[in-house]
Protein backbone atom coordinates (compact mmCIF):
# COMPACT_ATOMS: atom_id res chain seq x y z
CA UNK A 1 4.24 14.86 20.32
CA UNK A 2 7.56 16.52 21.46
CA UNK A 3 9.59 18.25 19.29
CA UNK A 4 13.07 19.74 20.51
CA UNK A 5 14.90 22.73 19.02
CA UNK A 6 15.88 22.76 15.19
CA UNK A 7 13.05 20.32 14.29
CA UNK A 8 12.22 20.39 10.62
CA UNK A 9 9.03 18.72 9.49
CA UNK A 10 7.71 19.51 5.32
CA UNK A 11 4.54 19.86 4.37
CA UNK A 12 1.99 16.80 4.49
CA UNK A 13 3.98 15.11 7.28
CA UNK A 14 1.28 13.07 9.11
CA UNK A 15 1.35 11.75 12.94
CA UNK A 16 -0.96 8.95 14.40
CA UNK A 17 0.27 9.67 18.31
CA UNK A 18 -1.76 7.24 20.46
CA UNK A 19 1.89 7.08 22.05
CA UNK A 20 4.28 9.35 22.29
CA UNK A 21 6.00 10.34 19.07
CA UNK A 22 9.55 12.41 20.19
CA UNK A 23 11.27 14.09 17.68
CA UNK A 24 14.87 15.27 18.91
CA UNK A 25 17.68 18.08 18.16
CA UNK A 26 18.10 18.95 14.33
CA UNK A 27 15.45 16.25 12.88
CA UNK A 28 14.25 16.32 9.72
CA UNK A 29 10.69 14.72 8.04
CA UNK A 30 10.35 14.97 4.88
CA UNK A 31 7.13 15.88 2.96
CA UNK A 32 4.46 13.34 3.22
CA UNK A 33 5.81 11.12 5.59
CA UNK A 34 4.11 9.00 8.22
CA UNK A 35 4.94 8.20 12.09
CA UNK A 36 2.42 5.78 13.01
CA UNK A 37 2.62 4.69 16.72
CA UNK A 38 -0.46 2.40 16.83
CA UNK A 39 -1.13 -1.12 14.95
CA UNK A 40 -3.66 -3.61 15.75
CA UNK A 41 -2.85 -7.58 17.07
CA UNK A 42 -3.98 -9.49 14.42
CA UNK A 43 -3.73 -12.63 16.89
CA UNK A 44 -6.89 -11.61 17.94
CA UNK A 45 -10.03 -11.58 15.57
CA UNK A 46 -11.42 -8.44 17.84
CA UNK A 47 -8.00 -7.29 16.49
CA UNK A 48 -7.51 -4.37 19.63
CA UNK A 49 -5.31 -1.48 19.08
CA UNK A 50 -1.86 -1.57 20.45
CA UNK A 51 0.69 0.98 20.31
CA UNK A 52 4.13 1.87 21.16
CA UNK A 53 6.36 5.39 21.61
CA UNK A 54 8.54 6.71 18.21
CA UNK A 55 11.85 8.09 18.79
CA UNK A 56 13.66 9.89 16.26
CA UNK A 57 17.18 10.79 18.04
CA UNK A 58 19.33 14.14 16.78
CA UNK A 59 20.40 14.80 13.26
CA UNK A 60 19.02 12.03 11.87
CA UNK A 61 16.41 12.31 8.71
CA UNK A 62 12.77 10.46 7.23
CA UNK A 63 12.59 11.30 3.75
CA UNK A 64 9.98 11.80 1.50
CA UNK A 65 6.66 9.65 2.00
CA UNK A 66 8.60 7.36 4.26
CA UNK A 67 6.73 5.21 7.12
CA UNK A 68 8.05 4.67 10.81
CA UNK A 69 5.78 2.06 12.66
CA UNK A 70 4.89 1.61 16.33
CA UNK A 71 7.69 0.91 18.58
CA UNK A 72 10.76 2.20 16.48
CA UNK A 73 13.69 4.65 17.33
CA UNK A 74 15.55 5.93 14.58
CA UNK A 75 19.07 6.61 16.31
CA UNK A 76 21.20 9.54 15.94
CA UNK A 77 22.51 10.52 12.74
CA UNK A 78 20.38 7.55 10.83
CA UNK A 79 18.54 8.07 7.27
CA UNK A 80 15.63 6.39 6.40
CA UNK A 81 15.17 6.61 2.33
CA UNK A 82 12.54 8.04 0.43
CA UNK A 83 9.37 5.77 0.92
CA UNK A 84 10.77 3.68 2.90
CA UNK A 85 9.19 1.41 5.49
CA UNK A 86 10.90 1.21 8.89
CA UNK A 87 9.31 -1.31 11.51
CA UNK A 88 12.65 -2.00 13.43
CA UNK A 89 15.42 0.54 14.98
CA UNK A 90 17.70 1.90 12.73
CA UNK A 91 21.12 2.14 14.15
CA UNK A 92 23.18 5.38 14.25
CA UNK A 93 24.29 6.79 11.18
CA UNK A 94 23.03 4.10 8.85
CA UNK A 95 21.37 4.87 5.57
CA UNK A 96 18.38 2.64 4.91
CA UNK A 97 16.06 2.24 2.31
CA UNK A 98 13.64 -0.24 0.91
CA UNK A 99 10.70 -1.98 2.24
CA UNK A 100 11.23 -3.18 4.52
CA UNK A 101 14.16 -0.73 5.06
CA UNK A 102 17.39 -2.89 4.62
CA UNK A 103 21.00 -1.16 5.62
CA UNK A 104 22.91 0.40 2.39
CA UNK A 105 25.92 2.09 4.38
CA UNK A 106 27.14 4.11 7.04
CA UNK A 107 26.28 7.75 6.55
CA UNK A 108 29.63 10.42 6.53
CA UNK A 109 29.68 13.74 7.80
CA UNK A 110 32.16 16.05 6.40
CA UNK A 111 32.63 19.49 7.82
CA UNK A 112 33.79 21.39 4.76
CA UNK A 113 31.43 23.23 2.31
CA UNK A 114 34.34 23.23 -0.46
């Protein structure tokens, strides 16, 4: 696993790295969620494990109990809801939720702390 500077990851977060699982500038994982970056082809009745790197790019957030599967990059500034499944990219600064996660709108930054 890589983590870069600013990482925040809660209690009970749980990572299955048989690939790389990078977690970038100012990420956040909530408590209890799950990056999973293995599966298993079930083409095949000897069903073999495959896996696939995780990428969760700067400032964006998993919350709560949420799952990220094999393969996926969560892209800068990108939220994936509380519990959540995620087995495609999210693009940047999209809010997602659901399961499978499903786009809800475009997530707003606003400097000010009125």
């Amino acid at each position: 696993m890589n983590l870069s500077e600013y990482v925040c990851l809660a209690e009970g977060v749980d990572f299955y790295c048989v690939s790389p699982i990078r977690l970038e500038a100012h990420v956040t994982v909530s408590q209890r969620a799950f990056l999973c970056s293995a599966s298993h082809d079930i083409s095949l009745l000897s069903r073999p494990l495959i896996h696939s790197p995780i990428v969760i790019q700067k400032h964006a957030w998993v919350c709560a109990e949420a799952f990220v599967g094999a393969g996926v990059t969560i892209a800068e500034g990108a939220v994936l809801g509380a519990r959540s499944v995620a087995m495609k990219d999210i693009e940047p600064w999209a809010v997602v939720t659901g399961i499978p996660a499903k786009f809800v709108k475009t997530r707003v930054i606003s400097d000010s702390l009125a």
